[in-house]
C-alpha atoms as a PDB file:
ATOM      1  CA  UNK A   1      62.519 -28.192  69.253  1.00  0.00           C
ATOM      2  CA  UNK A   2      61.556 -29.783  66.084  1.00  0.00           C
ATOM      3  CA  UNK A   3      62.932 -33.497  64.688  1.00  0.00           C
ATOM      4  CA  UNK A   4      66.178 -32.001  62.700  1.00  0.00           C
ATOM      5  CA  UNK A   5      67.076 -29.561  65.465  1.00  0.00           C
ATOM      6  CA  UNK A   6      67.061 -32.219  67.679  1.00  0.00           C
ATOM      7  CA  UNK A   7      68.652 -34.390  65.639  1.00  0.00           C
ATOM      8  CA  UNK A   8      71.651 -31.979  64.323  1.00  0.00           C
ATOM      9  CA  UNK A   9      71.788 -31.310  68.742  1.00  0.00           C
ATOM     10  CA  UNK A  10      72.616 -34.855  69.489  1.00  0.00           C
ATOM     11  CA  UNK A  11      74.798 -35.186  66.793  1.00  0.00           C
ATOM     12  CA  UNK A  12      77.286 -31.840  67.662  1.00  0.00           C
ATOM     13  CA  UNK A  13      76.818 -33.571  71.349  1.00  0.00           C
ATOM     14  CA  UNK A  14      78.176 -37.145  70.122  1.00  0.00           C
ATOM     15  CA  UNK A  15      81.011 -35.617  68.335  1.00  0.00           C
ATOM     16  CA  UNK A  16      82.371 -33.585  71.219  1.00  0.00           C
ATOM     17  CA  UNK A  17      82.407 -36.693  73.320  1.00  0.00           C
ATOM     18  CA  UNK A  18      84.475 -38.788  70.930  1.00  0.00           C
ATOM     19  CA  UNK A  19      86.927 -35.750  70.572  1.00  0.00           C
ATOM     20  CA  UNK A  20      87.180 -35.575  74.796  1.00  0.00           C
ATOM     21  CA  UNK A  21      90.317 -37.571  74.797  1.00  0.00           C
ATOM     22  CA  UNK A  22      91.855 -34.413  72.566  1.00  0.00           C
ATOM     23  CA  UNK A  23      94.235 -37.709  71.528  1.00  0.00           C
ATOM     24  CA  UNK A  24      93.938 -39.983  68.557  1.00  0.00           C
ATOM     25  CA  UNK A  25      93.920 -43.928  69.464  1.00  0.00           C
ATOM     26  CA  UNK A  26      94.249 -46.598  66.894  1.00  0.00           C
ATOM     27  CA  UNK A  27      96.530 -49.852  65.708  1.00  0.00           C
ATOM     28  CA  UNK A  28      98.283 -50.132  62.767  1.00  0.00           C
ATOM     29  CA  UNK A  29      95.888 -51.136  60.449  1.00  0.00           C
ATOM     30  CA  UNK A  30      93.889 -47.521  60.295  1.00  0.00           C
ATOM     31  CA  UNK A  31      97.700 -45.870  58.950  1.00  0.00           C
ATOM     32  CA  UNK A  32      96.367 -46.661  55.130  1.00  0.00           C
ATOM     33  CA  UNK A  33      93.459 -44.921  55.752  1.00  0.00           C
ATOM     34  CA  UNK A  34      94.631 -41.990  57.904  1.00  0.00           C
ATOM     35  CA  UNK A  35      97.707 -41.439  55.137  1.00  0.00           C
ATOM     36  CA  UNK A  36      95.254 -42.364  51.908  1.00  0.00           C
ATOM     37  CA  UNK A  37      94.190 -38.497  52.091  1.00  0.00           C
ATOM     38  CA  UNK A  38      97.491 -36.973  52.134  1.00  0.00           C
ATOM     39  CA  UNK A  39      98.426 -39.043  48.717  1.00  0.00           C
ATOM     40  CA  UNK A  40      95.316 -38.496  46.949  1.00  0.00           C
ATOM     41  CA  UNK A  41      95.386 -34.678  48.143  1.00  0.00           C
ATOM     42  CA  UNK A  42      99.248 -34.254  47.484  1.00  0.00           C
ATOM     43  CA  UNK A  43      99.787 -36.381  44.083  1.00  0.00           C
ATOM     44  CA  UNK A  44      96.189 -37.318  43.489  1.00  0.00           C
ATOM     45  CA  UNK A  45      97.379 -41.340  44.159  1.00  0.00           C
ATOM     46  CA  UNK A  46      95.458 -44.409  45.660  1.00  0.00           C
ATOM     47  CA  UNK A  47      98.523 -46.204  46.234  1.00  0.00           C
ATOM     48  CA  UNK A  48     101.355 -45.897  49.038  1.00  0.00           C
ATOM     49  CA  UNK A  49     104.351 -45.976  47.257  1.00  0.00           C
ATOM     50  CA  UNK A  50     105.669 -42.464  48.783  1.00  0.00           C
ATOM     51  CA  UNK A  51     106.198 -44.682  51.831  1.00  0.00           C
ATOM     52  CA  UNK A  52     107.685 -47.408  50.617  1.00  0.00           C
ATOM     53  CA  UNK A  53     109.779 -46.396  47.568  1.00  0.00           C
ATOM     54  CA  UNK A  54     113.170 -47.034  49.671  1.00  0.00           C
ATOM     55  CA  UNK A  55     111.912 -50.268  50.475  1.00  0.00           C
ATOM     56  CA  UNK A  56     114.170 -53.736  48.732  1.00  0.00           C
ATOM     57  CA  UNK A  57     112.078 -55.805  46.737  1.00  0.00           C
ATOM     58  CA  UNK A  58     111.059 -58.975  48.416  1.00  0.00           C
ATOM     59  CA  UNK A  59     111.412 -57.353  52.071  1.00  0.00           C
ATOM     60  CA  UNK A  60     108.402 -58.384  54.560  1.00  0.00           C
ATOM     61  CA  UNK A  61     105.470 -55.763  54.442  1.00  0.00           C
ATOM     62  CA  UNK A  62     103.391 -54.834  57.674  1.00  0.00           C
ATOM     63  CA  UNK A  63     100.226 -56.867  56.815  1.00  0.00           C
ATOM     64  CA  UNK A  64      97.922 -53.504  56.375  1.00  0.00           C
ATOM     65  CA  UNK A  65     100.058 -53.301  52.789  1.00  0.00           C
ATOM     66  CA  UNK A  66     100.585 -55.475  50.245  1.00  0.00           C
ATOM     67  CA  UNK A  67     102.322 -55.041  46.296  1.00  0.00           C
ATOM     68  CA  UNK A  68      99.943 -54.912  43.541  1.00  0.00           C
ATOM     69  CA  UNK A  69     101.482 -54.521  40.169  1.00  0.00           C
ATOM     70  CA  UNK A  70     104.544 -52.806  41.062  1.00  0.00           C
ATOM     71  CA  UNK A  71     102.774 -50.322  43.461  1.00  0.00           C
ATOM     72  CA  UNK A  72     102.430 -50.219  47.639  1.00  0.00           C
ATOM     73  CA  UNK A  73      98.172 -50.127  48.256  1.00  0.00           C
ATOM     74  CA  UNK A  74      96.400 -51.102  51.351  1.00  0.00           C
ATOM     75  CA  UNK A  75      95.117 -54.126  52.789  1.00  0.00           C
ATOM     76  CA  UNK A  76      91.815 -52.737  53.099  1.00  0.00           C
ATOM     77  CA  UNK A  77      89.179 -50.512  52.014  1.00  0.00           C
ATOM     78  CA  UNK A  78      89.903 -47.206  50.228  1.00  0.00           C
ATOM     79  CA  UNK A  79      86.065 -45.647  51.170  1.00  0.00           C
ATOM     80  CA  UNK A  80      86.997 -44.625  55.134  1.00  0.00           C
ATOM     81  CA  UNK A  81      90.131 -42.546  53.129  1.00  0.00           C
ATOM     82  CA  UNK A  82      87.954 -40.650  50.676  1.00  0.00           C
ATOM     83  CA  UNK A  83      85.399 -40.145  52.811  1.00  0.00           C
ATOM     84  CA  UNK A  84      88.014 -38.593  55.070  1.00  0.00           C
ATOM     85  CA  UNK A  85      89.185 -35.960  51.837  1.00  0.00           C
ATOM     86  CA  UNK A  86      86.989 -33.429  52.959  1.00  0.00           C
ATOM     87  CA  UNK A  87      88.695 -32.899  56.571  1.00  0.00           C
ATOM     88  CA  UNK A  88      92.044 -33.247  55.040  1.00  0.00           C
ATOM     89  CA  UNK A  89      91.802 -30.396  52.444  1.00  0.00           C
ATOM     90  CA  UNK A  90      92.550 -27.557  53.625  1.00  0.00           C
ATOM     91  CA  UNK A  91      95.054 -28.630  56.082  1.00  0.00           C
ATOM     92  CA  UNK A  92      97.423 -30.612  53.858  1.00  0.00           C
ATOM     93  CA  UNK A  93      97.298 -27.707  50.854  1.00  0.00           C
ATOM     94  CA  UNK A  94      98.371 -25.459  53.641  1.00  0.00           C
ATOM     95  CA  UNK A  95     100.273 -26.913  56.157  1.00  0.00           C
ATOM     96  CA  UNK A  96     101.398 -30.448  53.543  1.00  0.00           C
ATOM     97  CA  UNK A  97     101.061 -34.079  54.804  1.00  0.00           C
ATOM     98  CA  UNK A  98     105.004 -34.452  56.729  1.00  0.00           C
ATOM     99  CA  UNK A  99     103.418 -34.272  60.040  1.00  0.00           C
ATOM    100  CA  UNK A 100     102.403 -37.482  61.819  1.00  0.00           C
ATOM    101  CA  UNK A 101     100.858 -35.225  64.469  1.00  0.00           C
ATOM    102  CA  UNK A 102      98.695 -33.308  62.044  1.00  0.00           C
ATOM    103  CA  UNK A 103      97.531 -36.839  60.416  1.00  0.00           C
ATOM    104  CA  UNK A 104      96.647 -37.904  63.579  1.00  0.00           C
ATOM    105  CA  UNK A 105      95.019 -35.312  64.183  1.00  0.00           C
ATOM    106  CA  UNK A 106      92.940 -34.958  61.085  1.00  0.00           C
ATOM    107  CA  UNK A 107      92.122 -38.973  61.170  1.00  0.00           C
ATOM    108  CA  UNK A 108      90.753 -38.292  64.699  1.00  0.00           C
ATOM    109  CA  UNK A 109      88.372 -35.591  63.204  1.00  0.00           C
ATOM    110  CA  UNK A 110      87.761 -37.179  60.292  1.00  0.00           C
ATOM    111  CA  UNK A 111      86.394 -40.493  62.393  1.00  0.00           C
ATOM    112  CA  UNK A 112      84.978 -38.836  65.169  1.00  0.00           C
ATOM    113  CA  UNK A 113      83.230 -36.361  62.583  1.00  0.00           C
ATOM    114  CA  UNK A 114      81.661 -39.655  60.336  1.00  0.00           C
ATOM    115  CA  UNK A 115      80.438 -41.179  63.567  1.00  0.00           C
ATOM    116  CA  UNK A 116      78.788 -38.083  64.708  1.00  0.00           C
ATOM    117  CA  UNK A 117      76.941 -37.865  60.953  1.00  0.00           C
ATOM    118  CA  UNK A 118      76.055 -41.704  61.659  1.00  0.00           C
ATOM    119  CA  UNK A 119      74.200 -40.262  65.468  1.00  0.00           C
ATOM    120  CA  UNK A 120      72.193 -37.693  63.170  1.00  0.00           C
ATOM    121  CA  UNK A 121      71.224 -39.947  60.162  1.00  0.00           C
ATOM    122  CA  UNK A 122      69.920 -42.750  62.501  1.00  0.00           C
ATOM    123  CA  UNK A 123      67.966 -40.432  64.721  1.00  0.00           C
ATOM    124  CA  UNK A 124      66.566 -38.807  61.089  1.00  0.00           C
ATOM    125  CA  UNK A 125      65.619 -42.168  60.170  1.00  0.00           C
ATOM    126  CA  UNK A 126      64.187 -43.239  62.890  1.00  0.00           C
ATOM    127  CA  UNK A 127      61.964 -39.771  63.459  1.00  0.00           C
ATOM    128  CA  UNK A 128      60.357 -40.508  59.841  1.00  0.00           C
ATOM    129  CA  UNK A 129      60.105 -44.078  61.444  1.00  0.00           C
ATOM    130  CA  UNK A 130      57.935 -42.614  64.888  1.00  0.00           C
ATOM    131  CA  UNK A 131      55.928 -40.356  61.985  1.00  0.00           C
ATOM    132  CA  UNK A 132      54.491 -43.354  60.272  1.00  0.00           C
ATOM    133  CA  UNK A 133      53.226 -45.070  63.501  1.00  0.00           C
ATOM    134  CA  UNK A 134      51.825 -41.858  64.160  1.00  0.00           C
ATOM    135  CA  UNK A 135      49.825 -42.089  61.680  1.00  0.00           C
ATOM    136  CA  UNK A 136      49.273 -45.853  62.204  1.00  0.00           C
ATOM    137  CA  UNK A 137      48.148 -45.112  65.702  1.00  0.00           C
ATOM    138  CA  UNK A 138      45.320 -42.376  64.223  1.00  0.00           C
ATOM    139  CA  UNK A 139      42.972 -45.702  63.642  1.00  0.00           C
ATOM    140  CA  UNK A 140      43.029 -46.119  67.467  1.00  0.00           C
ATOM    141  CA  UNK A 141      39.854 -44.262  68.208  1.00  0.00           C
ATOM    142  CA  UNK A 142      38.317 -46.052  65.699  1.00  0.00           C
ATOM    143  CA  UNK A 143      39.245 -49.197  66.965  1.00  0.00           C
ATOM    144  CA  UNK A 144      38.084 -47.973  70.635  1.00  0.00           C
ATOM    145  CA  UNK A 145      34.933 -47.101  69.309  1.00  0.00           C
ATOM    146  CA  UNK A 146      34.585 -50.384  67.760  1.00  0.00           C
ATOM    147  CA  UNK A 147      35.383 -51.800  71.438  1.00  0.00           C
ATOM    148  CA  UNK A 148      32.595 -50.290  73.100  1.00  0.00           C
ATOM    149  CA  UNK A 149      29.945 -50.643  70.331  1.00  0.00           C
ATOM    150  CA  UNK A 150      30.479 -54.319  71.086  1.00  0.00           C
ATOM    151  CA  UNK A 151      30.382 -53.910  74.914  1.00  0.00           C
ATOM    152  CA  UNK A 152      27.139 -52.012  74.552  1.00  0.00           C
ATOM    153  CA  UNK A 153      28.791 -48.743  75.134  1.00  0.00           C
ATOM    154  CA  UNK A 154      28.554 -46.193  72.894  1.00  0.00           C
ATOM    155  CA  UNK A 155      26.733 -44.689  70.153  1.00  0.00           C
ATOM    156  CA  UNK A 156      26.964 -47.538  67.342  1.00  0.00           C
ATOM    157  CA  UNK A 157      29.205 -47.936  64.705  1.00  0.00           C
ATOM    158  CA  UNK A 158      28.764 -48.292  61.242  1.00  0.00           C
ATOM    159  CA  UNK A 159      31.981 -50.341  59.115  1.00  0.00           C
ATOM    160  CA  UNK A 160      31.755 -50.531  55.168  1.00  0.00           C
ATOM    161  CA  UNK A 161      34.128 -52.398  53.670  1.00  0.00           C
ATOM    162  CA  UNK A 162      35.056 -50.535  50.515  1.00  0.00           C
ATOM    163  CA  UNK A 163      33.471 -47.306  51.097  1.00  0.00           C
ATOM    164  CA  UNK A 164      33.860 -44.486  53.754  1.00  0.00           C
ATOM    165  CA  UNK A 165      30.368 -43.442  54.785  1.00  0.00           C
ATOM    166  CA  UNK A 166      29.965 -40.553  57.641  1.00  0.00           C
ATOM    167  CA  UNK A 167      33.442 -39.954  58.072  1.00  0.00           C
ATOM    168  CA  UNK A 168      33.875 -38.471  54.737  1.00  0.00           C
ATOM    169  CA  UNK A 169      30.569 -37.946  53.564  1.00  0.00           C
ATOM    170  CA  UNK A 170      27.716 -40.458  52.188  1.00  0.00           C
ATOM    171  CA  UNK A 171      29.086 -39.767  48.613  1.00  0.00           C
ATOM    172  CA  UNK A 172      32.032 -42.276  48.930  1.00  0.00           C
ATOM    173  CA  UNK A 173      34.720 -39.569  48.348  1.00  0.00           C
ATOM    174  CA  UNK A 174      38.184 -40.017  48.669  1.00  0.00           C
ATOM    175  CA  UNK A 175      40.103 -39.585  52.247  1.00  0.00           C
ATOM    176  CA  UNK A 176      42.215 -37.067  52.741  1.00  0.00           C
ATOM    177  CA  UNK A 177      45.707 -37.899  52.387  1.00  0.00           C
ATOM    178  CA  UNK A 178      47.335 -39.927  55.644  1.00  0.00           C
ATOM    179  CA  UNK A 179      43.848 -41.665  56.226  1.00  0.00           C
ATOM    180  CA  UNK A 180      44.175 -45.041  56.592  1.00  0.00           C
ATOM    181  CA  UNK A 181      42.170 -48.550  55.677  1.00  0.00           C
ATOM    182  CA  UNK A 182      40.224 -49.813  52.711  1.00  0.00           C
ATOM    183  CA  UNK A 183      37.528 -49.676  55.176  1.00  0.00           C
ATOM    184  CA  UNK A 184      36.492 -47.267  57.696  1.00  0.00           C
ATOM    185  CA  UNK A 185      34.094 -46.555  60.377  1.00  0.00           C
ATOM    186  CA  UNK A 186      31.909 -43.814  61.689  1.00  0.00           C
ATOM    187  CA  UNK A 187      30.332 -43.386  64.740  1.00  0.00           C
ATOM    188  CA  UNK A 188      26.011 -42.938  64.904  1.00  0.00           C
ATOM    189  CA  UNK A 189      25.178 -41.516  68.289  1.00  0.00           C
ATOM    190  CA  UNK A 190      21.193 -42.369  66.689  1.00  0.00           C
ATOM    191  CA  UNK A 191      21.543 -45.951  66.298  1.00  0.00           C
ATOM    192  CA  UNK A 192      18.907 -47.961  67.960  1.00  0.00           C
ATOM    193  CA  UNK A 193      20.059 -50.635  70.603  1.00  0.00           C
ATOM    194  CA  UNK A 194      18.818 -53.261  68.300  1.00  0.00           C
ATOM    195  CA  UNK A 195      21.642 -51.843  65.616  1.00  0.00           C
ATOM    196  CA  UNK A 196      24.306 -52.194  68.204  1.00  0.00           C
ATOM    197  CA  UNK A 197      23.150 -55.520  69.401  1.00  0.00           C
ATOM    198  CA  UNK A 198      23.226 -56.725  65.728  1.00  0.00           C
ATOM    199  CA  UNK A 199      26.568 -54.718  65.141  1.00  0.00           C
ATOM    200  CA  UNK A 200      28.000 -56.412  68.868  1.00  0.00           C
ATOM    201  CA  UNK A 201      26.983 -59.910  67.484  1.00  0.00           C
ATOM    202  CA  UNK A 202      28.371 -59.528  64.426  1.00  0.00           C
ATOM    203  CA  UNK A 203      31.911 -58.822  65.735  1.00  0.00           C
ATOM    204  CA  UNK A 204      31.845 -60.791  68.027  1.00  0.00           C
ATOM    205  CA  UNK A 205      30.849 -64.204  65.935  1.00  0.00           C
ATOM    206  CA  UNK A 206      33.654 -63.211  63.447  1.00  0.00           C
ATOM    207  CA  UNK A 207      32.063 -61.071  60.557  1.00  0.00           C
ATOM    208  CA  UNK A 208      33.725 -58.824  58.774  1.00  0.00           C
ATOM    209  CA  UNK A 209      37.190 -58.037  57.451  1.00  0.00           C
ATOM    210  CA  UNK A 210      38.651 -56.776  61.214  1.00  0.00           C
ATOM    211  CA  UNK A 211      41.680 -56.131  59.677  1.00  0.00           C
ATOM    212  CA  UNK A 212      40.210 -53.170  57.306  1.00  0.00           C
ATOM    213  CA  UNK A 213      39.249 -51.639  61.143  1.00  0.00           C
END
């Protein structure tokens, strides 16, 4: 099963766990966002005034509202609300916003259905993340290869800084793409012992840019 698959998998899995309750759970200060969507959807509003429009001027205000400018708006964020739209739609032009049980309801979807895309856009990221140090981990051999030209294993190695000789030809050409290093190595099952002694000592004394291996 390839990266996405697996991904878009985990992701349907998360969201059926967070809706196993079948109830929604929350305080008071989620009602501006789980209501947000009905005003915005109903009389295309940001503000909260539907709920409060009986209330006297000066009364105390639950502390997840507060009066701006004449109108009723929340205490916090508007983005959880409009990110929520979507879910809301079709329920509230068919069936309105009156309902506490269908807000409920569609704020329990709407949050268990934004966690569930946060579960598939981490596991994305962190696949494209595990492809890199693929990629980083293709210089092992050459590194192991470097290892045992210095124990005396081995066929010899031959590392050009600037250039990539046997690997991809004498000519100097280019790498293909996803090849790594301003400098590479190649191994040369001829070289004489005396090459790999020279090569060993080399290494070993600290020549070379070991980083570029």
């Amino acid at each position: 099963m390839s990266g996405p698959w697996r991904a878009g998998v985990l992701s349907l899995a998360a969201f059926l766990v967070y809706n196993l309750n079948v109830r929604e759970i929350s305080s008071q200060d989620t009602i501006p966002a789980r209501v947000l969507p009905v005003e915005l959807i109903r009389d295309h509003r940001l503000d909260l005034d539907r709920y409060f429009r009986d209330e006297p001027r000066g009364a105390h205000l639950p502390y997840w509202v507060q009066r701006v400018r004449g109108h009723y708006v929340s205490s916090y964020p508007l983005v959880p609300g409009l990110l929520a739209v979507p879910i809301y739609l079709v329920p509230v032009i068919v069936w309105g916003g009156d309902s506490w049980l269908l807000i409920n309801l569609l704020a329990k979807l709407s949050a268990s259905g934004l966690a569930a895309a946060s579960v598939l856009v981490v596991y994305l990221v962190r696949d494209q993340s595990g492809v890199v140090g693929t990629r980083a981990r293709a210089t092992r051999p050459c590194r192991d290869a470097l290892r045992d030209s210095s124990s005396g294993r081995g066929g010899g190695m031959e590392v050009v800084r600037g250039r990539r000789i046997g690997q991809w030809g004498d000519g100097g050409e280019s790498p293909p793409d996803g090849a790594h290093g301003g400098g590479a190595c190649s191994l040369r099952g001829d070289a004489p012992t005396s090459e790999r002694s020279r090569l060993s000592g080399f290494f070993r004394h600290g020549g070379g840019d070991r980083r570029r291996v």
